[in-house]
Protein backbone atom coordinates (compact mmCIF):
# COMPACT_ATOMS: atom_id res chain seq x y z
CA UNK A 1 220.09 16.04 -135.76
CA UNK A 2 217.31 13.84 -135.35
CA UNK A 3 213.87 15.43 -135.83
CA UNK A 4 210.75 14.55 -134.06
CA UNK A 5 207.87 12.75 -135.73
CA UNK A 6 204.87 15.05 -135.81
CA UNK A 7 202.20 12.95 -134.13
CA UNK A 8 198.44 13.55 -136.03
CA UNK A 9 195.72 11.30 -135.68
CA UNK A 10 191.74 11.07 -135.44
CA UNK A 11 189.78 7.65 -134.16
CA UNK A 12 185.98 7.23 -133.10
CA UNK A 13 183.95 4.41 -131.91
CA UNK A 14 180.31 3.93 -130.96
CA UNK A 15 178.77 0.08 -129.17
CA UNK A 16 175.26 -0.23 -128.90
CA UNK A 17 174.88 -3.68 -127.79
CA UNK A 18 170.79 -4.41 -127.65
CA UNK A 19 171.60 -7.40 -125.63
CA UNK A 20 173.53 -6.00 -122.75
CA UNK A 21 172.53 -2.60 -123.07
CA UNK A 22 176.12 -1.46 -123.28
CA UNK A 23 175.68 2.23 -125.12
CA UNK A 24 179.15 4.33 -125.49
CA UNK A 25 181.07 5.89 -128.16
CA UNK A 26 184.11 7.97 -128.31
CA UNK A 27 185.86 10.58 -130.56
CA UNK A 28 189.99 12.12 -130.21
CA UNK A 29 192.23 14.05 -132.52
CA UNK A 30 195.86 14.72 -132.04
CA UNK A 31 197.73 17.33 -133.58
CA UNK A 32 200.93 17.49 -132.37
CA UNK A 33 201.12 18.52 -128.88
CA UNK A 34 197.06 19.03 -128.43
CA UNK A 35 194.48 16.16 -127.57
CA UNK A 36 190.52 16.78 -127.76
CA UNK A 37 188.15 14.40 -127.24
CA UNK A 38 184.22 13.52 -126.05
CA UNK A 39 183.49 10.20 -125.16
CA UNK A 40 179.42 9.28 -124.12
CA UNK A 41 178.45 6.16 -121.55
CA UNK A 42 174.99 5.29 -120.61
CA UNK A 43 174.58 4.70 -117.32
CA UNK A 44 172.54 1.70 -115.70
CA UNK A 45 170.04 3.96 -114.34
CA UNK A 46 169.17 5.64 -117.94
CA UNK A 47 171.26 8.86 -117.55
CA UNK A 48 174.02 9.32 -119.73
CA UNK A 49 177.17 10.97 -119.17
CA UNK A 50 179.27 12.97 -121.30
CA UNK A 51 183.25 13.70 -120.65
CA UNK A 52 184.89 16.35 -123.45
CA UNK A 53 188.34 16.61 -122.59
CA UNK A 54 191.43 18.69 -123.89
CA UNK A 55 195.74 18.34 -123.41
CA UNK A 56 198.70 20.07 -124.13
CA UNK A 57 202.05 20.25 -122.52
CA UNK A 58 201.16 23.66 -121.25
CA UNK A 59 198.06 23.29 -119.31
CA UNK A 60 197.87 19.63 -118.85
CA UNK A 61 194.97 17.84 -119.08
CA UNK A 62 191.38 18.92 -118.60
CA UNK A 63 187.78 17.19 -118.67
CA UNK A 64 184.65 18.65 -118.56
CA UNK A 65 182.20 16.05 -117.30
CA UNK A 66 178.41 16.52 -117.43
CA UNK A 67 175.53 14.34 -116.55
CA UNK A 68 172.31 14.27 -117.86
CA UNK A 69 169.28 14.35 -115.70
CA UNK A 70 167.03 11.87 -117.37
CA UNK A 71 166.36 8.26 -115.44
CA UNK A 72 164.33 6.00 -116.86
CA UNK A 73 161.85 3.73 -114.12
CA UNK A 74 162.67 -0.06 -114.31
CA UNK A 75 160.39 -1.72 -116.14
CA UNK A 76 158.30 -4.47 -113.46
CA UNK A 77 157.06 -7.86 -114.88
CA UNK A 78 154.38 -9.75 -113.36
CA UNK A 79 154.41 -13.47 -113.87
């Protein structure tokens, strides 16, 4: 009998690139048959949204996704 591999793992990541603005970051874990997670974007307009999200292979997957409500005004230059 061949026996399944138990899989178990835990990865994050965060870019916050000055230059392009380009803000995110992301965390998982898998323990066996159960995924969590949260992963963060900023959005052009300022606000940022946040997605936490669970699986297993009894309720499927699930995300939870919230925005904030914070915008920040473009910043005008006069020449």
């Amino acid at each position: 009998m061949i026996s399944k591999a138990h899989p178990k793992y835990e990865f994050d990541y965060k870019v916050e690139d000055h230059h392009t603005g380009d803000k995110k970051s992301q965390h998982e874990f898998r323990d066996g048959d159960v995924v969590k997670g949260v992963y963060s974007l900023h959005e052009p307009d300022g606000s940022i949204r946040v997605v936490e999200y669970h699986a297993d292979k009894h309720s499927g997957f699930h995300a939870d996704v919230k925005h904030s409500t914070h915008h920040i005004i473009p910043k005008h230059h006069h020449y």
